[in-house]
C-alpha atoms as a PDB file:
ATOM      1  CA  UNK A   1     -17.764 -12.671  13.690  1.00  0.00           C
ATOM      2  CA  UNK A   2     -16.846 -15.892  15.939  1.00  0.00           C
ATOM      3  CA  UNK A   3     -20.289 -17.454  14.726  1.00  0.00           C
ATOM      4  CA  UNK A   4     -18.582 -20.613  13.596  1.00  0.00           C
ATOM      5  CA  UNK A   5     -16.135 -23.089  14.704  1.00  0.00           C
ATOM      6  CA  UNK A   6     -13.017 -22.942  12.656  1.00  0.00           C
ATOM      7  CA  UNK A   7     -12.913 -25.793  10.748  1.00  0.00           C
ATOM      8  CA  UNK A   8     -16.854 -25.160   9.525  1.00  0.00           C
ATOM      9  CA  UNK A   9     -16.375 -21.757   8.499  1.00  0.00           C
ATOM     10  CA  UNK A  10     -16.333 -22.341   4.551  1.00  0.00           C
ATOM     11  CA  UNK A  11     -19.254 -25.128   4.486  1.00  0.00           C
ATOM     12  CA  UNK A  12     -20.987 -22.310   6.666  1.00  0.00           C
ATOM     13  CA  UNK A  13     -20.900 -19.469   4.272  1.00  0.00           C
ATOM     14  CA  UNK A  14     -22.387 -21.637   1.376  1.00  0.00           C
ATOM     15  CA  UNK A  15     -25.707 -21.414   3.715  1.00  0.00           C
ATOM     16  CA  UNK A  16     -25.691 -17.436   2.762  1.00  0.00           C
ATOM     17  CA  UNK A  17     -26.160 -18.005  -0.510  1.00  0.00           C
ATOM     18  CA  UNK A  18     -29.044 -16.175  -2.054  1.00  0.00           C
ATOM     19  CA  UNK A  19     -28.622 -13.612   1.005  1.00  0.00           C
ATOM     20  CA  UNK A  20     -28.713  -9.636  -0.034  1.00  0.00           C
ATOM     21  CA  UNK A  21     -27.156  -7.478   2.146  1.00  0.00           C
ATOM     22  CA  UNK A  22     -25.883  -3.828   2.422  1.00  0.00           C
ATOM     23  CA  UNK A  23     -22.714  -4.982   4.312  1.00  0.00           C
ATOM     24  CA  UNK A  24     -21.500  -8.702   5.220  1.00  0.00           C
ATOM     25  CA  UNK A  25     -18.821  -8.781   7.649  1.00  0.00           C
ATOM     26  CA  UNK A  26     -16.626 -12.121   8.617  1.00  0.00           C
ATOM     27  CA  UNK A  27     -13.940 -13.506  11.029  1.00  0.00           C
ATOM     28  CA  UNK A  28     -13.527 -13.528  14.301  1.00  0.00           C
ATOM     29  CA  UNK A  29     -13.478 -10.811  17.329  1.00  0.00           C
ATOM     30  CA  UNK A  30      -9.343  -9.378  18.340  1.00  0.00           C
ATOM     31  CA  UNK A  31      -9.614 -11.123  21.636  1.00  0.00           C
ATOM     32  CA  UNK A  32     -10.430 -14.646  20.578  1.00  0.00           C
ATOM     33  CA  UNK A  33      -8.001 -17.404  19.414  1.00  0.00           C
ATOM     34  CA  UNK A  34      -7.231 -17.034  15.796  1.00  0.00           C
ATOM     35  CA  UNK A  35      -7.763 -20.766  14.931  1.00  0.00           C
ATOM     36  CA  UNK A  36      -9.147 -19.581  11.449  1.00  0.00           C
ATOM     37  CA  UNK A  37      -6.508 -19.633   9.008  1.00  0.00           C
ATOM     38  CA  UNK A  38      -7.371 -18.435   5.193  1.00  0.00           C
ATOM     39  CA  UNK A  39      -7.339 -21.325   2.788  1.00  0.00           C
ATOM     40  CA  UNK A  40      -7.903 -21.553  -1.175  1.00  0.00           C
ATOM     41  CA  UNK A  41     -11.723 -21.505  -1.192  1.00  0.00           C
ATOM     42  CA  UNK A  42     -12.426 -19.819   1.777  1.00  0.00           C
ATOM     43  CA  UNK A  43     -15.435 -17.537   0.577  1.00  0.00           C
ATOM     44  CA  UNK A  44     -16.631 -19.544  -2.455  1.00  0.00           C
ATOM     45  CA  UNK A  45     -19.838 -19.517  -0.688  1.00  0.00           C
ATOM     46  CA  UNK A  46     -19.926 -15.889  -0.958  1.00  0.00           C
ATOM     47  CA  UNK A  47     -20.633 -16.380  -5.102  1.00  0.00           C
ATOM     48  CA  UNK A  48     -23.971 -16.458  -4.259  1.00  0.00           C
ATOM     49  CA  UNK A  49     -24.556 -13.376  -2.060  1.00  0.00           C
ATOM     50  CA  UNK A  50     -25.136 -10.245  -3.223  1.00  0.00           C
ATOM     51  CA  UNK A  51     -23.805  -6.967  -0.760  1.00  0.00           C
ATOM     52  CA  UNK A  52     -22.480  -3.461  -1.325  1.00  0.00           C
ATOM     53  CA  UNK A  53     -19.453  -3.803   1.374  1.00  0.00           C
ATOM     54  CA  UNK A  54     -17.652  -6.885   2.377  1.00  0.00           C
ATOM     55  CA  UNK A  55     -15.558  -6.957   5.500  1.00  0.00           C
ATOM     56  CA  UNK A  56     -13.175  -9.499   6.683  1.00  0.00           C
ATOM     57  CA  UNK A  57     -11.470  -9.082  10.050  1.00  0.00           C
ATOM     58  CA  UNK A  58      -8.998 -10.758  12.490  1.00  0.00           C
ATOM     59  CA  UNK A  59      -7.720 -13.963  10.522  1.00  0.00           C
ATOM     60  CA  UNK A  60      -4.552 -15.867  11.155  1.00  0.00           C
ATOM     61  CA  UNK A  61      -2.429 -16.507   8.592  1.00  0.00           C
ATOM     62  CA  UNK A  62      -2.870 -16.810   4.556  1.00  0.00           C
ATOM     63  CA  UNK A  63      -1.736 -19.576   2.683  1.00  0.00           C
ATOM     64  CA  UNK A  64       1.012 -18.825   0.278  1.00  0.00           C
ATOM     65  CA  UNK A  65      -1.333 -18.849  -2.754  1.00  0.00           C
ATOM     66  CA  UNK A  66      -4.293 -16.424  -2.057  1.00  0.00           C
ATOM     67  CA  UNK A  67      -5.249 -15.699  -4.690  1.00  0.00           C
ATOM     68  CA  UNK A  68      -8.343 -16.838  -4.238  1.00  0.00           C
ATOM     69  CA  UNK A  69      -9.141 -13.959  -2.022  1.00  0.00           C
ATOM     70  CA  UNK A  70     -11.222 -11.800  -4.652  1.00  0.00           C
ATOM     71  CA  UNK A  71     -12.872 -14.475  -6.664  1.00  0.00           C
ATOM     72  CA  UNK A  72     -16.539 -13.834  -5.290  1.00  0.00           C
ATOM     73  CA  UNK A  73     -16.522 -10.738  -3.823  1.00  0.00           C
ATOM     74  CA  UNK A  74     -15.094  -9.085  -6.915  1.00  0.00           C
ATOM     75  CA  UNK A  75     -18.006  -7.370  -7.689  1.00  0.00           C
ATOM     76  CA  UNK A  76     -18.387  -5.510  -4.308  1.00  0.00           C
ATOM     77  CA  UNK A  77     -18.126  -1.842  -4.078  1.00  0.00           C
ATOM     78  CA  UNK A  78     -16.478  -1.590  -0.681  1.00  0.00           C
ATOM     79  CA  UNK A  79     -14.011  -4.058   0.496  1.00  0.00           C
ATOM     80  CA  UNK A  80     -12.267  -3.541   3.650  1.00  0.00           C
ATOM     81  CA  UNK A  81      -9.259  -5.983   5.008  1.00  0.00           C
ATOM     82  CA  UNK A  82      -8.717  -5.914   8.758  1.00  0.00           C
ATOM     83  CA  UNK A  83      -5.810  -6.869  11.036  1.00  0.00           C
ATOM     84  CA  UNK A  84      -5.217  -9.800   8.892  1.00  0.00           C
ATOM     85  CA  UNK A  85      -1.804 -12.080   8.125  1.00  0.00           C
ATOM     86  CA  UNK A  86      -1.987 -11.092   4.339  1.00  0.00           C
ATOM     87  CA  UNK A  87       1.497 -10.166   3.278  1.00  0.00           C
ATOM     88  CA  UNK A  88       0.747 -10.266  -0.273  1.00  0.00           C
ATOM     89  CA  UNK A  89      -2.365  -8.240  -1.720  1.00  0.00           C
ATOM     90  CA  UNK A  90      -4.272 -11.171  -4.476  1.00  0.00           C
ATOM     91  CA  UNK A  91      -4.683 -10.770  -8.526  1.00  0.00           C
ATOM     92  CA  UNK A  92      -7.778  -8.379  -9.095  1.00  0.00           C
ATOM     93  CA  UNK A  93     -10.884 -10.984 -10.875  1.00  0.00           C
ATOM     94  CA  UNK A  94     -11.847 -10.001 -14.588  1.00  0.00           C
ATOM     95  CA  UNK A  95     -13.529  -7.056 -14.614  1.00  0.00           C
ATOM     96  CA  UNK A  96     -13.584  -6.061 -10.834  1.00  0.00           C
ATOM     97  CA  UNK A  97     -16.010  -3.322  -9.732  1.00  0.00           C
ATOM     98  CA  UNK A  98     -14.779  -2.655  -6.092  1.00  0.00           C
ATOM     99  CA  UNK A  99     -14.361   1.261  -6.186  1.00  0.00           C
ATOM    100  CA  UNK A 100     -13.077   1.181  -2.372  1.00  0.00           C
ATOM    101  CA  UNK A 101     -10.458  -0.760  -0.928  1.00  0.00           C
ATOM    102  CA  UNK A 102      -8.842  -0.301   2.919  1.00  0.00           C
ATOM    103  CA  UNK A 103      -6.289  -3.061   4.289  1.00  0.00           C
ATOM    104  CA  UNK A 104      -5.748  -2.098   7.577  1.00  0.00           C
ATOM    105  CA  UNK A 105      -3.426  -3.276   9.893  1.00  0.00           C
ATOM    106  CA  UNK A 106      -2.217  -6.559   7.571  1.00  0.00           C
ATOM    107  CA  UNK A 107       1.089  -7.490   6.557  1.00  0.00           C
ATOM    108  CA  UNK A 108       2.592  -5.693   3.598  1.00  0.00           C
ATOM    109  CA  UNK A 109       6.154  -5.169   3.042  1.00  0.00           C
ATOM    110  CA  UNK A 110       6.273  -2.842   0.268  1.00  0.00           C
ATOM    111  CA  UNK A 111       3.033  -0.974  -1.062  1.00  0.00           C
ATOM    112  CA  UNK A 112       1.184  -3.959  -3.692  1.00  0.00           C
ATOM    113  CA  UNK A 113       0.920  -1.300  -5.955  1.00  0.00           C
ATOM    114  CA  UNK A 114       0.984  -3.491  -9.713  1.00  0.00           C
ATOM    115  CA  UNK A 115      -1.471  -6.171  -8.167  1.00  0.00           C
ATOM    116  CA  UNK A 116      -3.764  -2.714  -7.564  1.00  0.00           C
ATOM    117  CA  UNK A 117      -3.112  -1.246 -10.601  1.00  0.00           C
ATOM    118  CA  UNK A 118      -5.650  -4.060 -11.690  1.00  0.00           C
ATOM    119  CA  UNK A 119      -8.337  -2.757  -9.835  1.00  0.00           C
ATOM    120  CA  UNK A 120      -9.489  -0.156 -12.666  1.00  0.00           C
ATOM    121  CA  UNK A 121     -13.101   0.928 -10.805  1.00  0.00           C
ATOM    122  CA  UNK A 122     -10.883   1.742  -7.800  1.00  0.00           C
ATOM    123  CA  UNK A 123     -11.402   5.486  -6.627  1.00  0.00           C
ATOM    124  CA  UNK A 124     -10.151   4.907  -2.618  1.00  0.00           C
ATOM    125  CA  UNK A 125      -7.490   3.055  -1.150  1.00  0.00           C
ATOM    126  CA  UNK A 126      -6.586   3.180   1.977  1.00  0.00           C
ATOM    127  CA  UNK A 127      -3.662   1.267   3.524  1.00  0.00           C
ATOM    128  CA  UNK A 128      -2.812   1.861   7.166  1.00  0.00           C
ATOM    129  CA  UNK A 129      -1.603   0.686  10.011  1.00  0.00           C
ATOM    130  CA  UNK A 130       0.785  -1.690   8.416  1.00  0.00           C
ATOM    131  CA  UNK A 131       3.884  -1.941  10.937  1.00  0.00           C
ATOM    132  CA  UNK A 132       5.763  -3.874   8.333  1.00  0.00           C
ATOM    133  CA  UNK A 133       5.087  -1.533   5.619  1.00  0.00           C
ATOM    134  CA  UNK A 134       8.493   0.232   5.441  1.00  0.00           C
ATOM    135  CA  UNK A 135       9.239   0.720   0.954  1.00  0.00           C
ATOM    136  CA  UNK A 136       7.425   2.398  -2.173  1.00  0.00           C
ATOM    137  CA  UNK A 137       9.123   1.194  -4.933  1.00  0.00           C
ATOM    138  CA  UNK A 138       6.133  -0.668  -6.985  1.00  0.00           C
ATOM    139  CA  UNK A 139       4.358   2.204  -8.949  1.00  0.00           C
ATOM    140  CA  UNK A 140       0.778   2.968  -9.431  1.00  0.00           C
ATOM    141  CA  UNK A 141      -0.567   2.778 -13.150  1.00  0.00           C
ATOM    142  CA  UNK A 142      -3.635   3.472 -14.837  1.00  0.00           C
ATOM    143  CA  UNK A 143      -5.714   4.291 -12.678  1.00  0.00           C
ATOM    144  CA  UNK A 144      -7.955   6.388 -13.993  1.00  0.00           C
ATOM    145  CA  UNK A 145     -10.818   6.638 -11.521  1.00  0.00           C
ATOM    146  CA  UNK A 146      -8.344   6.857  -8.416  1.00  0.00           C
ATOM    147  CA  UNK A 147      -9.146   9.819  -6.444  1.00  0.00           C
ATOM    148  CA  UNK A 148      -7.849   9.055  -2.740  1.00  0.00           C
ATOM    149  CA  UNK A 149      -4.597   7.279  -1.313  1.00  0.00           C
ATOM    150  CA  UNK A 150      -4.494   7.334   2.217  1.00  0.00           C
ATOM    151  CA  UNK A 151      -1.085   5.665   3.055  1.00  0.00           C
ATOM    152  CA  UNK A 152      -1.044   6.966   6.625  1.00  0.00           C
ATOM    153  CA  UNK A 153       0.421   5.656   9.737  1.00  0.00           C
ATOM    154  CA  UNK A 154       2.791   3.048   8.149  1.00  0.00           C
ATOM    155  CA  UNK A 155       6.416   2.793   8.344  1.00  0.00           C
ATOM    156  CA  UNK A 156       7.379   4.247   4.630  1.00  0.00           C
ATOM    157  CA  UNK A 157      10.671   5.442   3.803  1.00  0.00           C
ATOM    158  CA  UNK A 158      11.351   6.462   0.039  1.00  0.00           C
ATOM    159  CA  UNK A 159      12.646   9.186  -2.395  1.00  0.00           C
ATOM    160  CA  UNK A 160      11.740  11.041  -5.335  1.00  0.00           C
ATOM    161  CA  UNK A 161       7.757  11.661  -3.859  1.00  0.00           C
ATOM    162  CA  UNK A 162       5.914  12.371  -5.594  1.00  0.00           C
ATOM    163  CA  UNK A 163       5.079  12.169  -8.995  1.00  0.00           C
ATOM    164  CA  UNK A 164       6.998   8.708 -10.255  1.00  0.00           C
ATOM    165  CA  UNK A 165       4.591   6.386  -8.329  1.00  0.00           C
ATOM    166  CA  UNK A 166       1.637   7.856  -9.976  1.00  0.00           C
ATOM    167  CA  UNK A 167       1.869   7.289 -13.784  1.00  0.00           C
ATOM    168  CA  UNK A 168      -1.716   7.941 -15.650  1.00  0.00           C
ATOM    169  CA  UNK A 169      -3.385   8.288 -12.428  1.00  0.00           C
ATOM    170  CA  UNK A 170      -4.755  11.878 -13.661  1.00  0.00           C
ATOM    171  CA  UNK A 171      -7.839  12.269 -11.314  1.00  0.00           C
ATOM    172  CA  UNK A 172      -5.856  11.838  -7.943  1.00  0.00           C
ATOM    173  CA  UNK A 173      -7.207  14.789  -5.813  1.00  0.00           C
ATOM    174  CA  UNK A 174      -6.230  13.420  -2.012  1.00  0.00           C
ATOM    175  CA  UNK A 175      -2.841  11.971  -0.736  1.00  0.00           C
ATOM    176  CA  UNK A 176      -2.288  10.625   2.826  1.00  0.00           C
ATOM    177  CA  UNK A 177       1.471   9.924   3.793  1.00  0.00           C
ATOM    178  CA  UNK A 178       0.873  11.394   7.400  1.00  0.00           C
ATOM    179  CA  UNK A 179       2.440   9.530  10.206  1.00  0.00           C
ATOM    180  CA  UNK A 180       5.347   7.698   8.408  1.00  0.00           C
ATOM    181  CA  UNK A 181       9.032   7.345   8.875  1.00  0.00           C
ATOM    182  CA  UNK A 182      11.180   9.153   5.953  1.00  0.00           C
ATOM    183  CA  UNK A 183      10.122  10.779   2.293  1.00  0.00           C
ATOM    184  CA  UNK A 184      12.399  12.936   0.361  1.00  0.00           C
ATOM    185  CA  UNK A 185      10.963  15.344  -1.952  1.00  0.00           C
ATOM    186  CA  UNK A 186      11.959  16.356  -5.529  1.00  0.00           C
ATOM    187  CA  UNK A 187       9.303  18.512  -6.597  1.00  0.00           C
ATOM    188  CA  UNK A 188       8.300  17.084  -9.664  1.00  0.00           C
ATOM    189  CA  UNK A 189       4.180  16.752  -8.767  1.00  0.00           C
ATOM    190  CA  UNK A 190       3.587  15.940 -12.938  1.00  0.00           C
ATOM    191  CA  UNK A 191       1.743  13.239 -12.992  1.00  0.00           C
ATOM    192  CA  UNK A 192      -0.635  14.564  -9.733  1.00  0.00           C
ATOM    193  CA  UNK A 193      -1.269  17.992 -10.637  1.00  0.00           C
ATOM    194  CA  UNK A 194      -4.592  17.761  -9.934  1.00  0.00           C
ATOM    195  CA  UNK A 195      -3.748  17.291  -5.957  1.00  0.00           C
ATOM    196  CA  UNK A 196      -5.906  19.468  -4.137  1.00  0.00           C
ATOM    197  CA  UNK A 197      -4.632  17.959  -0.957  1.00  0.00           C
ATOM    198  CA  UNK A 198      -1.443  16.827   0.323  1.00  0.00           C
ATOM    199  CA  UNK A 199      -0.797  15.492   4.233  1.00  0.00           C
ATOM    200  CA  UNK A 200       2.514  14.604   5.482  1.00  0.00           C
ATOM    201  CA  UNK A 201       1.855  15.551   9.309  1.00  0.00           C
ATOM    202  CA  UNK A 202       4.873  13.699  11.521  1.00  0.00           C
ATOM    203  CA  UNK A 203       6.356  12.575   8.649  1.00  0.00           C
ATOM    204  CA  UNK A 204      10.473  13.460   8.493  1.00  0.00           C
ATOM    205  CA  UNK A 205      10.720  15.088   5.416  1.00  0.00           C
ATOM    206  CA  UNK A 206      13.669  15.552   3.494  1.00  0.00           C
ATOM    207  CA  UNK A 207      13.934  18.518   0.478  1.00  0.00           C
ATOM    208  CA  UNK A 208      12.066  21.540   1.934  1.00  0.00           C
ATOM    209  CA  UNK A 209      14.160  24.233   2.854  1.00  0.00           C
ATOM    210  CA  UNK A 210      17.188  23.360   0.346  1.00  0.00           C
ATOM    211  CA  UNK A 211      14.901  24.058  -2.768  1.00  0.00           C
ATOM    212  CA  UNK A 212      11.239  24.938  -3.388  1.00  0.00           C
ATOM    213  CA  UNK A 213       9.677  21.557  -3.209  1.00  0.00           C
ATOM    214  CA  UNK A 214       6.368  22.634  -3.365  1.00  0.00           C
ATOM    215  CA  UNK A 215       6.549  25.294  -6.425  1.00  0.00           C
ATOM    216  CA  UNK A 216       4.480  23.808  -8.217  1.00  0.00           C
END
């Protein structure tokens, strides 16, 4: 973090190549200028590295086409974004392995939850800390291996929770929605009957009380 001047940081990287690492960790520290912005091309010098977790943390802003994001740490296991500008999460590579993804404290709208459906190894996500992530209405598909969502401490607000956002999703065990602004319940838990745990601490709910929500 903060080992390289801005405008060196991608010729930089190509010097790790060969490196293997349990974790790799890049950007800068909170309480310096964010000069580093993330361009197309950013971490191709990260093709060459082989690590278990990859950590990026405290970038400026993204350039409107990011998809470059993913292209050589696609392989990880662990990948974990961290109070970044990304607004927009970037198309999963061919045959991704990363099993565990957290964006934390980036810039999301509305949960990215087709661009994640592409992530087929994926067994946690975690997306917190997102001020600006207020809607649900993207849905969650085919993800078979998904055990944990942790969607806590956003600013979500959305009906019919909570079985329509989770279509073939069948191993889902752990669901997060604590700390968020507004969820109304229906009752229909279908498609994530295999919940064994549920969280919506300080979350307003609407539904309980008028009919039995949680029946099943």
């Amino acid at each position: 973090r903060s080992a390289f001047e801005s405008s060196m940081m991608q010729t930089s990287l190509q010097g790790l190549a060969g490196l293997q690492v349990s974790r790799l960790i890049v950007g800068v520290f909170s309480d310096h200028d964010r000069e580093q912005d993330f361009e197309r091309g950013l971490l191709d010098g990260l093709c060459q590295v082989q690590m278990e977790e990859f950590v990026l943390i405290c970038l400026g802003d993204f350039e409107d086409d990011t998809d470059t994001l993913f292209d050589c740490v696609g392989n990880v296991s662990t990948i974990r974004l961290v109070d970044l500008g990304l607004e927009q999460i970037s198309q999963a590579p061919v045959g991704s392995k990363v099993k565990q993804l957290e964006c934390k404290k980036c810039s999301f709208d509305d949960v990215p939850a087709m661009k994640l459906s592409l992530f087929k190894e994926l067994r946690v996500l975690r997306i917190t800390k997102n001020r600006s992530l207020k809607t649900f209405e993207q849905k969650f598909e085919g993800l078979s291996n998904l055990e944990v969502i942790d969607l806590s401490e956003n600013r979500l607000t959305f009906s019919r929770c909570c079985s329509p956002q989770f279509r073939n999703c069948p191993n889902l065990k752990h669901l997060n929605l604590s700390f968020n602004s507004y969820i109304r319940l229906t009752g229909d838990f279908n498609n994530v009957e295999n919940l064994l745990y549920l969280d919506f601490q300080h979350t307003t709910l609407f539904g309980p009380g008028s009919y039995p929500v949680f029946l099943s």
